[in-house]
PDB file of N, CA and C in Angstrom:
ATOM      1  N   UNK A   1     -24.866   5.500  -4.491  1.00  0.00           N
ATOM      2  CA  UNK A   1     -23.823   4.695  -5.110  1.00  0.00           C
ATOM      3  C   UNK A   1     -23.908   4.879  -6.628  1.00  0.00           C
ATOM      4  N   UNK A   2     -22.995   5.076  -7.381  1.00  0.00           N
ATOM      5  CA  UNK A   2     -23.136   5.258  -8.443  1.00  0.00           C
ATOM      6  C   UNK A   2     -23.043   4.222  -9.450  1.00  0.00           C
ATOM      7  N   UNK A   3     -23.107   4.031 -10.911  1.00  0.00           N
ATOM      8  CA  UNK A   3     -23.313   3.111 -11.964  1.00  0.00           C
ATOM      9  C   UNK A   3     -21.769   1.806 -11.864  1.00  0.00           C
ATOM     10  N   UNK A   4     -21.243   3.161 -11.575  1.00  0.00           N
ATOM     11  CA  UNK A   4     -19.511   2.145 -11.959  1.00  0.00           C
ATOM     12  C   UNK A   4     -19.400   1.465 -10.532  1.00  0.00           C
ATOM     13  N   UNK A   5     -19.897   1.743  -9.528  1.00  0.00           N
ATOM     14  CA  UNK A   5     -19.237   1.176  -7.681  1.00  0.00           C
ATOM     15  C   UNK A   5     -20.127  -0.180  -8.200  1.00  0.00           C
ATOM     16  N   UNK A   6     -21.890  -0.122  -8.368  1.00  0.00           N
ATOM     17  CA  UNK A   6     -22.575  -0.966  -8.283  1.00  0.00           C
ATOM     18  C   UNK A   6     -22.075  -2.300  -9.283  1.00  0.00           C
ATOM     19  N   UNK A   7     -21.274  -2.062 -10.487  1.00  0.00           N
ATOM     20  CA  UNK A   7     -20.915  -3.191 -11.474  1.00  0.00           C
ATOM     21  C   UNK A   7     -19.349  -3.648 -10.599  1.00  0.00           C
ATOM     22  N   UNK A   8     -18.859  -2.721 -10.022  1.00  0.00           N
ATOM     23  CA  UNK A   8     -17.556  -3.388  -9.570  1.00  0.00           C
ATOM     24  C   UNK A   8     -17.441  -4.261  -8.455  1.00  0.00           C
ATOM     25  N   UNK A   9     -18.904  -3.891  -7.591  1.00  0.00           N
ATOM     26  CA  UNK A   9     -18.977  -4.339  -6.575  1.00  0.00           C
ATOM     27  C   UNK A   9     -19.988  -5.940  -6.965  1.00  0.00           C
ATOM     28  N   UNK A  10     -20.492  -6.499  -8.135  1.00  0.00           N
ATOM     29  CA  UNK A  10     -20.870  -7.583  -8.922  1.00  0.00           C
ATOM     30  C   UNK A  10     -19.800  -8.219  -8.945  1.00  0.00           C
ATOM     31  N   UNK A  11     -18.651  -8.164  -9.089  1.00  0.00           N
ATOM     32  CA  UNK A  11     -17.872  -8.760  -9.803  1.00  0.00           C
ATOM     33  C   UNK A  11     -17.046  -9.565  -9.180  1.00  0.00           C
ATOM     34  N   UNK A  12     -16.832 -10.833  -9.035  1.00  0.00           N
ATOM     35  CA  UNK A  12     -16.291 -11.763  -8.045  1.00  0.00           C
ATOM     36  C   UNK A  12     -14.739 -12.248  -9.003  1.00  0.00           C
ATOM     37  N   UNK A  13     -13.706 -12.414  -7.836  1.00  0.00           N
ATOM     38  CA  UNK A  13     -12.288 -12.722  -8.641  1.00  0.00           C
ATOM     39  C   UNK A  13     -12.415 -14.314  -8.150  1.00  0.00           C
ATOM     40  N   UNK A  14     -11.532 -14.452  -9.067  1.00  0.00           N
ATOM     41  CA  UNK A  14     -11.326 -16.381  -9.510  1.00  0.00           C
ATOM     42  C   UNK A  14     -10.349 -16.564  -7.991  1.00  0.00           C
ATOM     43  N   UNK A  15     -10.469 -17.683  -7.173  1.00  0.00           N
ATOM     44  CA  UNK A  15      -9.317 -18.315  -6.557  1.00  0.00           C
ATOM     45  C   UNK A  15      -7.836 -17.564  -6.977  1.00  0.00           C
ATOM     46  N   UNK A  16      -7.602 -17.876  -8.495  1.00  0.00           N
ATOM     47  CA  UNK A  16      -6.088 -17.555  -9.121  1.00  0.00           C
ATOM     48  C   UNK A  16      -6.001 -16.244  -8.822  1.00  0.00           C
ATOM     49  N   UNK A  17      -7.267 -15.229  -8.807  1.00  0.00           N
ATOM     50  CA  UNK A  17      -6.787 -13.995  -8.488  1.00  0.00           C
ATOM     51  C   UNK A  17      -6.769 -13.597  -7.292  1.00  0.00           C
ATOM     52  N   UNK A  18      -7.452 -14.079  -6.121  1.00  0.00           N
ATOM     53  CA  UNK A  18      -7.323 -14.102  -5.082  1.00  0.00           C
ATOM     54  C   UNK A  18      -5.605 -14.458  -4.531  1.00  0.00           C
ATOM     55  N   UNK A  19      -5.161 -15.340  -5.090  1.00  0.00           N
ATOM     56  CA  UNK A  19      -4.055 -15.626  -4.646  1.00  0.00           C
ATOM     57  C   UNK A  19      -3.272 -14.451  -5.305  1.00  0.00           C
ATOM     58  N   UNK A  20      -3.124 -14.392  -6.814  1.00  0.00           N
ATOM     59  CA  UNK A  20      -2.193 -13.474  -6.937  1.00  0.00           C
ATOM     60  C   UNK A  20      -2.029 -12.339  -6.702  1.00  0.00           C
ATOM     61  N   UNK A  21      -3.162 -11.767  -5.927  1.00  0.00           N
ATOM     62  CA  UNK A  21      -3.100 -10.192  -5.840  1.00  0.00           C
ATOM     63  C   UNK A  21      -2.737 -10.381  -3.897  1.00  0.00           C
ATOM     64  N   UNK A  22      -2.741 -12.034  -3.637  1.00  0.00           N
ATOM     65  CA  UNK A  22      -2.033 -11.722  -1.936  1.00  0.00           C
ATOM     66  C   UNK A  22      -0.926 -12.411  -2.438  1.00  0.00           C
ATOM     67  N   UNK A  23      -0.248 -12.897  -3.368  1.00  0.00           N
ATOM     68  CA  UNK A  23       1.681 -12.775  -3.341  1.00  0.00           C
ATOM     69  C   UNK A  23       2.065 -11.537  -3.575  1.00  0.00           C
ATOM     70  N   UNK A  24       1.178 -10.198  -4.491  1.00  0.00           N
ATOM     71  CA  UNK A  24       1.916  -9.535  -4.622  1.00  0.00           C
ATOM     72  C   UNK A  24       2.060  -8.305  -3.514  1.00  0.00           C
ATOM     73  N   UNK A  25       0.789  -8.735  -2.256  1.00  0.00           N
ATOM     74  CA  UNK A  25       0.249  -7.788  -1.611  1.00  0.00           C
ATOM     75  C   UNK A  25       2.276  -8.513  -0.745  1.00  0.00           C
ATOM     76  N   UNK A  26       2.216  -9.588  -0.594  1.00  0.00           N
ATOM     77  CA  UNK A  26       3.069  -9.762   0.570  1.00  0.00           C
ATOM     78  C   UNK A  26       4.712  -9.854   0.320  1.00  0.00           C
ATOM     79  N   UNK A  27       4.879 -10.044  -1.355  1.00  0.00           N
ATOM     80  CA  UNK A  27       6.170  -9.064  -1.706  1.00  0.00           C
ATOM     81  C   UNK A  27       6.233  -7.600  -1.775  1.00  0.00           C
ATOM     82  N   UNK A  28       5.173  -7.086  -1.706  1.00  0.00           N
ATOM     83  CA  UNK A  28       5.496  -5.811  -1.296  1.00  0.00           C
ATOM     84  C   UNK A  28       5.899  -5.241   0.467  1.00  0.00           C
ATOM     85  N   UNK A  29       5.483  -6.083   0.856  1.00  0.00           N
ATOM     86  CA  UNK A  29       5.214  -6.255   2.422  1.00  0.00           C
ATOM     87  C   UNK A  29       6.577  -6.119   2.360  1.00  0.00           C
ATOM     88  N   UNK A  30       7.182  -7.439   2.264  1.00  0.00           N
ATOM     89  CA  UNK A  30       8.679  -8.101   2.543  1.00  0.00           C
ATOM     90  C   UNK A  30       9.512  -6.968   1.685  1.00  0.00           C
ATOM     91  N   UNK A  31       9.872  -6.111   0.602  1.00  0.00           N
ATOM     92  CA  UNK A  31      10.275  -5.598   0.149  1.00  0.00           C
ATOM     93  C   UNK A  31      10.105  -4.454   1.286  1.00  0.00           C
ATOM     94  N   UNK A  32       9.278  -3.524   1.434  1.00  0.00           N
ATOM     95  CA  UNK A  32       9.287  -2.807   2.733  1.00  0.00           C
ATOM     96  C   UNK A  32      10.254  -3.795   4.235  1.00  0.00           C
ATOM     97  N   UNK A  33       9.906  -4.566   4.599  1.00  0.00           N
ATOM     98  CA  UNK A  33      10.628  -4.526   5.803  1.00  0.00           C
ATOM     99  C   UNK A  33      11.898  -4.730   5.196  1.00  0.00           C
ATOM    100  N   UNK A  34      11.905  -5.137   4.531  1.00  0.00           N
ATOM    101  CA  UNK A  34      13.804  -5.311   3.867  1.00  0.00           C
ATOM    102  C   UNK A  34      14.899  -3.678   3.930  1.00  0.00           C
ATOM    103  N   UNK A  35      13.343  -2.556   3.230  1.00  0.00           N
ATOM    104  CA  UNK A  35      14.228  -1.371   3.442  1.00  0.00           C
ATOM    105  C   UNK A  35      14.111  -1.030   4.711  1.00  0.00           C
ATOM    106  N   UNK A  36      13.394  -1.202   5.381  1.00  0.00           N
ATOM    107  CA  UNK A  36      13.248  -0.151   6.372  1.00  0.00           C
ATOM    108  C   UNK A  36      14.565  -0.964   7.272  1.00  0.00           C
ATOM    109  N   UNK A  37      14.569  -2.245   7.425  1.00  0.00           N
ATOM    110  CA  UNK A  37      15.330  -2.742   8.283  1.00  0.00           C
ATOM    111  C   UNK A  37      16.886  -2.337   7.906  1.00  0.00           C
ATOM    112  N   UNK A  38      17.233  -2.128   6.260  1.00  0.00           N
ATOM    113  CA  UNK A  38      18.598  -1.695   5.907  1.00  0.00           C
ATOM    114  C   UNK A  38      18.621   0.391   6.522  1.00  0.00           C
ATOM    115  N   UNK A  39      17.516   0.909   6.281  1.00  0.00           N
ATOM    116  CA  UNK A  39      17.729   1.825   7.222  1.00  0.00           C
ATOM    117  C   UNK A  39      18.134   1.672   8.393  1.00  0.00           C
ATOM    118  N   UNK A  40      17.662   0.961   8.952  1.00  0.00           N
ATOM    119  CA  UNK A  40      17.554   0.922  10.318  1.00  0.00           C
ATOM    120  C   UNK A  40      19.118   0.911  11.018  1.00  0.00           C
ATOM    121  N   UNK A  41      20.124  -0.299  10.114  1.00  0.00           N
ATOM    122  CA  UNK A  41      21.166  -0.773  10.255  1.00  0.00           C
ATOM    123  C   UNK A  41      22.402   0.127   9.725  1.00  0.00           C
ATOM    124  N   UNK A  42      21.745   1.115   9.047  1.00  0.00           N
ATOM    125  CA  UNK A  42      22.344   2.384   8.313  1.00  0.00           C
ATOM    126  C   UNK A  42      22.430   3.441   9.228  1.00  0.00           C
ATOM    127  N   UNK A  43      21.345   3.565   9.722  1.00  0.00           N
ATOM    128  CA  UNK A  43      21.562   4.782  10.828  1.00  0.00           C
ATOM    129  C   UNK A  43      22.612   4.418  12.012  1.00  0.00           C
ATOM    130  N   UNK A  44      22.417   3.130  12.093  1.00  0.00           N
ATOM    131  CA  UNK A  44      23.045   2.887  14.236  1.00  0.00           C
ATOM    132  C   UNK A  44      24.343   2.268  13.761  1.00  0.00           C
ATOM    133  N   UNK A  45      24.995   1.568  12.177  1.00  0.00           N
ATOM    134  CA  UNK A  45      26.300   1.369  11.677  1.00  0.00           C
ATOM    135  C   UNK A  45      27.288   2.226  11.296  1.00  0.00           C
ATOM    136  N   UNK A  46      26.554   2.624  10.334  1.00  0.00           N
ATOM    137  CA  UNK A  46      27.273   3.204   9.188  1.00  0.00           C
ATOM    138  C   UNK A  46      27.472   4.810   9.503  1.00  0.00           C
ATOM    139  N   UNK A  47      26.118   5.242  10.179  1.00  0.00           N
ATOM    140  CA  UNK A  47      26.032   7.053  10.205  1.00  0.00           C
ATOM    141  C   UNK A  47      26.076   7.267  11.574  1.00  0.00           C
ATOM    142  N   UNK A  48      26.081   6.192  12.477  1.00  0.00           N
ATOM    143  CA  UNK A  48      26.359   6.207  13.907  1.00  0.00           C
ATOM    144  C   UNK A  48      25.376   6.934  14.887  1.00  0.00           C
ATOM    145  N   UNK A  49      24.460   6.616  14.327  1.00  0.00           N
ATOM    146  CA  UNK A  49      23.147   7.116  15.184  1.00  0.00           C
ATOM    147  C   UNK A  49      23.609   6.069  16.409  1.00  0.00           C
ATOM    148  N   UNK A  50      23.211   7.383  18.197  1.00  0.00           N
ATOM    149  CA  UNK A  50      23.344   6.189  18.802  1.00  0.00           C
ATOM    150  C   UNK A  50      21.719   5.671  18.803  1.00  0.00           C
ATOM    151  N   UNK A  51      21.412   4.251  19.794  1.00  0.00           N
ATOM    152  CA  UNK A  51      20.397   3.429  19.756  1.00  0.00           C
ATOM    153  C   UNK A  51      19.256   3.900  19.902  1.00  0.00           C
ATOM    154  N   UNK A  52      19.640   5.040  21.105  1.00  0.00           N
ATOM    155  CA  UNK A  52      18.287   5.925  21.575  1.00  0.00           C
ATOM    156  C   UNK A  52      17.710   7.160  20.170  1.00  0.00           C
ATOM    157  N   UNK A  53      18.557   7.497  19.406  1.00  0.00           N
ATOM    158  CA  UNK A  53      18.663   8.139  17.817  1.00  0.00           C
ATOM    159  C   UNK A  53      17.444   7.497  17.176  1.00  0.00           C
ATOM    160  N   UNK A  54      18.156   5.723  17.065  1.00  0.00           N
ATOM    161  CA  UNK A  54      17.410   5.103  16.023  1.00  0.00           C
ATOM    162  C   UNK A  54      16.300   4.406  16.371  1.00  0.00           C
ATOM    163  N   UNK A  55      15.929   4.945  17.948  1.00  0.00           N
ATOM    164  CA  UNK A  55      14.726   4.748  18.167  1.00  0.00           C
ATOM    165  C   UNK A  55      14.023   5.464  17.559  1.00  0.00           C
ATOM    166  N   UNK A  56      14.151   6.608  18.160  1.00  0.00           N
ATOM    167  CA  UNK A  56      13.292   7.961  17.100  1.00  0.00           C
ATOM    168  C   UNK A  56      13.000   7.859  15.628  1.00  0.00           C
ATOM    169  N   UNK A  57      14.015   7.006  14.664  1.00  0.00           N
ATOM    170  CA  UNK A  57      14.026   6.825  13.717  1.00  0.00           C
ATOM    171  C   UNK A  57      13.023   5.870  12.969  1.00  0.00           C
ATOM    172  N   UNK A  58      13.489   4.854  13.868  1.00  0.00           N
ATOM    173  CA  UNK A  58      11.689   3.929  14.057  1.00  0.00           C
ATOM    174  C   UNK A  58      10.615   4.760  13.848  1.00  0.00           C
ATOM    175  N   UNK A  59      10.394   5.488  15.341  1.00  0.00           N
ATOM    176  CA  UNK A  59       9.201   5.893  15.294  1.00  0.00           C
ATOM    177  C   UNK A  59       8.585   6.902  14.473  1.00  0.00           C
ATOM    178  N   UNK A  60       9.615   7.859  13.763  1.00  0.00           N
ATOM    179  CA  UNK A  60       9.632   8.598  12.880  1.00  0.00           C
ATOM    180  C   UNK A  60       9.070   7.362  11.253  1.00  0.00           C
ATOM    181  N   UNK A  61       9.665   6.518  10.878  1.00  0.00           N
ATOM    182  CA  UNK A  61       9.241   5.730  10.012  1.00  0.00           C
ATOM    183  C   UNK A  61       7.495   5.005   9.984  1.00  0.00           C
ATOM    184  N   UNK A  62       7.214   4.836  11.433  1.00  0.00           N
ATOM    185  CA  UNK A  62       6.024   4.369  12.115  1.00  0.00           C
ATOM    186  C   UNK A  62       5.152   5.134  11.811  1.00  0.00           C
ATOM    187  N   UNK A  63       5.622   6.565  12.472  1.00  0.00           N
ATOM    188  CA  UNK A  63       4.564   7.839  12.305  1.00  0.00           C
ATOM    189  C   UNK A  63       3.966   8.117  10.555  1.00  0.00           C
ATOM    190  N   UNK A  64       4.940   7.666   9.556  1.00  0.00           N
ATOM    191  CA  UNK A  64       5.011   7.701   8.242  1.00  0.00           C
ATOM    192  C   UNK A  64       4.079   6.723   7.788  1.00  0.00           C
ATOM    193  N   UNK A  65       4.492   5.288   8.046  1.00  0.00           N
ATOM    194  CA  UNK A  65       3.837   4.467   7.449  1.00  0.00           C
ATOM    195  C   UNK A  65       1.703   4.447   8.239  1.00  0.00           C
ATOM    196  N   UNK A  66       1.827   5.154   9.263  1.00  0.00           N
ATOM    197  CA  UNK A  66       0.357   5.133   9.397  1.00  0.00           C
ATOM    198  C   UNK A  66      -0.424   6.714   8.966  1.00  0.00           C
ATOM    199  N   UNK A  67       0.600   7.562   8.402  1.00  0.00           N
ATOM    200  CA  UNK A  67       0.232   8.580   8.034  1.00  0.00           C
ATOM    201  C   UNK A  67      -0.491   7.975   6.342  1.00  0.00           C
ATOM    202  N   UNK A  68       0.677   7.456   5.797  1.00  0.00           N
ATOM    203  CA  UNK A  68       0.285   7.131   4.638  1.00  0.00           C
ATOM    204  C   UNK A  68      -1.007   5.764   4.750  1.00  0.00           C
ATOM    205  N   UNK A  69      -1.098   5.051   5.133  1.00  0.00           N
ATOM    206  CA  UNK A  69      -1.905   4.452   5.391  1.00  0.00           C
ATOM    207  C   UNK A  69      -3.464   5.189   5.719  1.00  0.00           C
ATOM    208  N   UNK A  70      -3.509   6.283   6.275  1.00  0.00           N
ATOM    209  CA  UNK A  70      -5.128   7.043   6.529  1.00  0.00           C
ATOM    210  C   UNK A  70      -5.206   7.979   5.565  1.00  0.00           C
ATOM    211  N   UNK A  71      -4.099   8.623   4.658  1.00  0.00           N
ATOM    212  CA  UNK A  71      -4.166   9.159   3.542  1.00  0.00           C
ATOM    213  C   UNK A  71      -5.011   8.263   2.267  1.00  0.00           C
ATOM    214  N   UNK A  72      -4.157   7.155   2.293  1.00  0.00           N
ATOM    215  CA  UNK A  72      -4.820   6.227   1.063  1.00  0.00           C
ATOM    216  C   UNK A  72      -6.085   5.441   1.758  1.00  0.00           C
ATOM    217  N   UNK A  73      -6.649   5.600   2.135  1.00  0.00           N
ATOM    218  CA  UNK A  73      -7.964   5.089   3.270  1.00  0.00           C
ATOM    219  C   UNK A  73      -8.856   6.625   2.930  1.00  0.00           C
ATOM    220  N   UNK A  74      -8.339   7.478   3.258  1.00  0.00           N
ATOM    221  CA  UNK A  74      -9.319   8.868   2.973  1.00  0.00           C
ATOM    222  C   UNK A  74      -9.740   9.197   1.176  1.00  0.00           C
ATOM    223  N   UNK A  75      -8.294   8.927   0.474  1.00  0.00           N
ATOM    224  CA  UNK A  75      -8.538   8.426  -0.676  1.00  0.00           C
ATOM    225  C   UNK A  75      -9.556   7.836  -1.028  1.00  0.00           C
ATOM    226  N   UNK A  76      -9.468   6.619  -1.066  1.00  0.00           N
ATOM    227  CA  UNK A  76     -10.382   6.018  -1.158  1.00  0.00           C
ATOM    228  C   UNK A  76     -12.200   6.104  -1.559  1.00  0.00           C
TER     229      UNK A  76
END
């Protein structure tokens, strides 16, 4: 472990930051389902995907969001 992990891993956040770093964790959350759901309503409205389409589309978005998710985890 090196000099900088061992001082960061000392370092305890206040209540106030605890909270504010989970409002901003969960407007980001809500900002994501907001787009994905206006995709969603974009493909099977507007561009006429039929239902079985915007299934795929889902899962195509799914396949994304856990791709990126083990990317920034390998990161790490």
């Amino acid at each position: 472990m090196s000099a900088v992990t061992k001082d960061a891993s000392a370092v305890k956040l206040s209540l106030k930051e605890k909270i504010a770093y989970s409002c901003t964790d969960m407007a980001g959350n809500l900002l994501y389902v907001t787009i994905s759901s206006y995709i969603m309503y974009f493909y099977t409205d507007v561009f006429h995907i039929p239902p079985a389409g915007a299934l795929g589309a889902g899962t195509i978005l799914l396949v994304a969001r856990f791709a990126a998710a083990v990317s920034a985890e390998t990161e790490a």
